[in-house]
Protein backbone atom coordinates (compact mmCIF):
# COMPACT_ATOMS: atom_id res chain seq x y z
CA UNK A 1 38.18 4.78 -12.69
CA UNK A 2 38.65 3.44 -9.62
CA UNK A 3 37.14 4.34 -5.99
CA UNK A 4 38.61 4.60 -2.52
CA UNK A 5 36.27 2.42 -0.21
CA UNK A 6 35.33 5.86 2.44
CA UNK A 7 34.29 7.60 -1.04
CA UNK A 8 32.08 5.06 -2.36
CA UNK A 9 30.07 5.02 1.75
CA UNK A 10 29.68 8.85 0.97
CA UNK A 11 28.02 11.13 -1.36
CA UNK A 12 29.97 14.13 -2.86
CA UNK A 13 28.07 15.87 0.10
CA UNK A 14 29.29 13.85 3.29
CA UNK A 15 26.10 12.21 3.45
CA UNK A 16 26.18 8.31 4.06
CA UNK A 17 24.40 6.33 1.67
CA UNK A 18 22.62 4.47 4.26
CA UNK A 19 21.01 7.54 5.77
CA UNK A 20 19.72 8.51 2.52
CA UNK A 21 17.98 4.89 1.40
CA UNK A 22 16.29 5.30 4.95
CA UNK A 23 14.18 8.09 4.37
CA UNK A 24 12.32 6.26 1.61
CA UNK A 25 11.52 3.47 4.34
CA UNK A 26 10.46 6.25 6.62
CA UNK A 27 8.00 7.22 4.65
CA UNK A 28 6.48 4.40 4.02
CA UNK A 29 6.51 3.34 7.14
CA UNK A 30 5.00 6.89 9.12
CA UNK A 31 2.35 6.78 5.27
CA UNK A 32 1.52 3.32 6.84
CA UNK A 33 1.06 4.14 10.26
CA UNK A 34 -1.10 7.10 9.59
CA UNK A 35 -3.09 5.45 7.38
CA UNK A 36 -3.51 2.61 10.00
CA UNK A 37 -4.42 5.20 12.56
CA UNK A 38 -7.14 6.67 10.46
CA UNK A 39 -8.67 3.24 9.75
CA UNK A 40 -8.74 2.44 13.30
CA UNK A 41 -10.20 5.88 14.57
CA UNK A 42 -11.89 7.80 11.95
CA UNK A 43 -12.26 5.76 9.00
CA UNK A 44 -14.21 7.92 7.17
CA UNK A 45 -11.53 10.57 6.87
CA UNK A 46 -9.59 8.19 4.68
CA UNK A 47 -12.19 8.54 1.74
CA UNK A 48 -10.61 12.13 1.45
CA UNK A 49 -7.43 10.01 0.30
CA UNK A 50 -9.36 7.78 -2.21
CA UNK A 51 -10.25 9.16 -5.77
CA UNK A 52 -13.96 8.17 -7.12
CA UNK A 53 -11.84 5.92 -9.71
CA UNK A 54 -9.98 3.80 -7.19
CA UNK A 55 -13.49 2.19 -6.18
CA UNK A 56 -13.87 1.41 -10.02
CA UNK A 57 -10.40 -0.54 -9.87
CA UNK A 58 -11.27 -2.51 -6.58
CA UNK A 59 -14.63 -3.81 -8.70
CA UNK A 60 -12.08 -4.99 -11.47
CA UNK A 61 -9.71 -6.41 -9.02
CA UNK A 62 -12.63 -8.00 -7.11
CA UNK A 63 -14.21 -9.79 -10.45
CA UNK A 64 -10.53 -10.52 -11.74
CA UNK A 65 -9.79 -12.47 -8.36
CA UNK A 66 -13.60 -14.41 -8.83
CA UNK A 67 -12.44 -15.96 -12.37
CA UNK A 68 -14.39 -13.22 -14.36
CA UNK A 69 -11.53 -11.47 -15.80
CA UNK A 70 -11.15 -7.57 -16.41
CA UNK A 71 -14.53 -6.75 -15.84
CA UNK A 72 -16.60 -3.99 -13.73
CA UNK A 73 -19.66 -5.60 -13.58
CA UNK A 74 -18.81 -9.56 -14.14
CA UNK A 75 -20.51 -9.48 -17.34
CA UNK A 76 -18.80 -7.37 -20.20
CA UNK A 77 -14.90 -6.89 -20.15
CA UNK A 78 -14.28 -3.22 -19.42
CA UNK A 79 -11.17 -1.09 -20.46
CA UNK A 80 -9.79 1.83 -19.73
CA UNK A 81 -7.74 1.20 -16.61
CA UNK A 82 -3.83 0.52 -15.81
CA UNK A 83 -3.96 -3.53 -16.20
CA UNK A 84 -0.20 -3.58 -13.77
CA UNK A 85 -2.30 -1.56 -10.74
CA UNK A 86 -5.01 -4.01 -10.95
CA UNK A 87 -2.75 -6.63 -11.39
CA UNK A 88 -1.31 -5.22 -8.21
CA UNK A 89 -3.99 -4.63 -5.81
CA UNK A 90 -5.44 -7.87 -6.94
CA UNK A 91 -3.51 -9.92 -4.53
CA UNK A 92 -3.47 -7.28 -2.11
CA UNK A 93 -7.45 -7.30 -1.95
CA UNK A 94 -7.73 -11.34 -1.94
CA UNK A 95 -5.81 -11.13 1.48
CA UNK A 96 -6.72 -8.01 2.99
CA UNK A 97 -10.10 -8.57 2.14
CA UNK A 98 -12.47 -5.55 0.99
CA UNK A 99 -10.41 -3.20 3.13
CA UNK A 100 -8.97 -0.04 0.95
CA UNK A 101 -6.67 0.69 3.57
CA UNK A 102 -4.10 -2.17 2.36
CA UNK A 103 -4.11 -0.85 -1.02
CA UNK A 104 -2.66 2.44 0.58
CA UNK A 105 -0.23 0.62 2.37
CA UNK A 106 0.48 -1.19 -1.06
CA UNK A 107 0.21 2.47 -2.61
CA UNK A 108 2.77 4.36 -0.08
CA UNK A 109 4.78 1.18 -0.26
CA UNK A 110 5.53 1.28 -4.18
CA UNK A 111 5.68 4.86 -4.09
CA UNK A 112 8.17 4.31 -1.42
CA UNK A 113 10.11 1.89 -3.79
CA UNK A 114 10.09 4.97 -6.02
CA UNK A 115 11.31 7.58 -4.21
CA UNK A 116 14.52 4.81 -3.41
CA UNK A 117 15.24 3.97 -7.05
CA UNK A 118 15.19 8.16 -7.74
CA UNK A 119 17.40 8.08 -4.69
CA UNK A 120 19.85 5.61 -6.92
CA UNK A 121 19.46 7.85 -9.65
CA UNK A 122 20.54 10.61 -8.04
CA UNK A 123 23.33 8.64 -6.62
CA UNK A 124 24.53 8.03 -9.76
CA UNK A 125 24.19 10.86 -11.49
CA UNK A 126 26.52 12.75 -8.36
CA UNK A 127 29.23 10.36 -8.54
């Protein structure tokens, strides 16, 4: 089956494919910004964003980066986490520092990523 070059620019709706993989990048980008702008003026309302658990998997991270490997407390290897979100944040915390606001850049980033490869999905599935 072959294409005609306008058809393959266009969804079945009109819509240019560009326009749609932007609003993935706009999201991450105003999730970002807000994010920023909370850190910068009231830092404190960014807990509200941050489950209890997310402070367990900056103590991994944080012991994983030292040499200590999965562990909570540097002593005993712990379980019970998502090894690829640690693995993530990881780097993320080694040059960010202790700050919790890069992993929700990281976070609205990836989720970001997401919402473009279900955007390619849907893509596909209309054509």
């Amino acid at each position: 089956m072959s294409r005609s070059v306008g058809a393959s620019m266009t969804g079945s709706a009109g819509v240019s494919r560009a326009v749609l993989w932007l609003w993935p990048l706009a999201f991450a980008l105003a999730s970002s910004l807000w994010m920023a702008y909370l850190a910068a003026t009231e830092p404190d309302r960014l807990l509200g964003f941050v489950p209890d658990d997310a402070f367990c998997y900056f103590g991994v991270a944080e012991h994983f980066r030292e040499g200590w490997g999965f562990s909570f407390d540097g002593l005993t290897k712990t379980n019970g986490f998502h090894p690829l979100w640690a693995l993530i944040i990881t780097p993320v915390l080694a040059v960010a520092g202790d700050q919790f606001v890069s992993v929700l850049v990281a976070g609205a980033i990836l989720t970001a990523l997401a919402i473009a490869v279900l955007v390619r999905c849907v893509e596909h599935l209309r054509d």
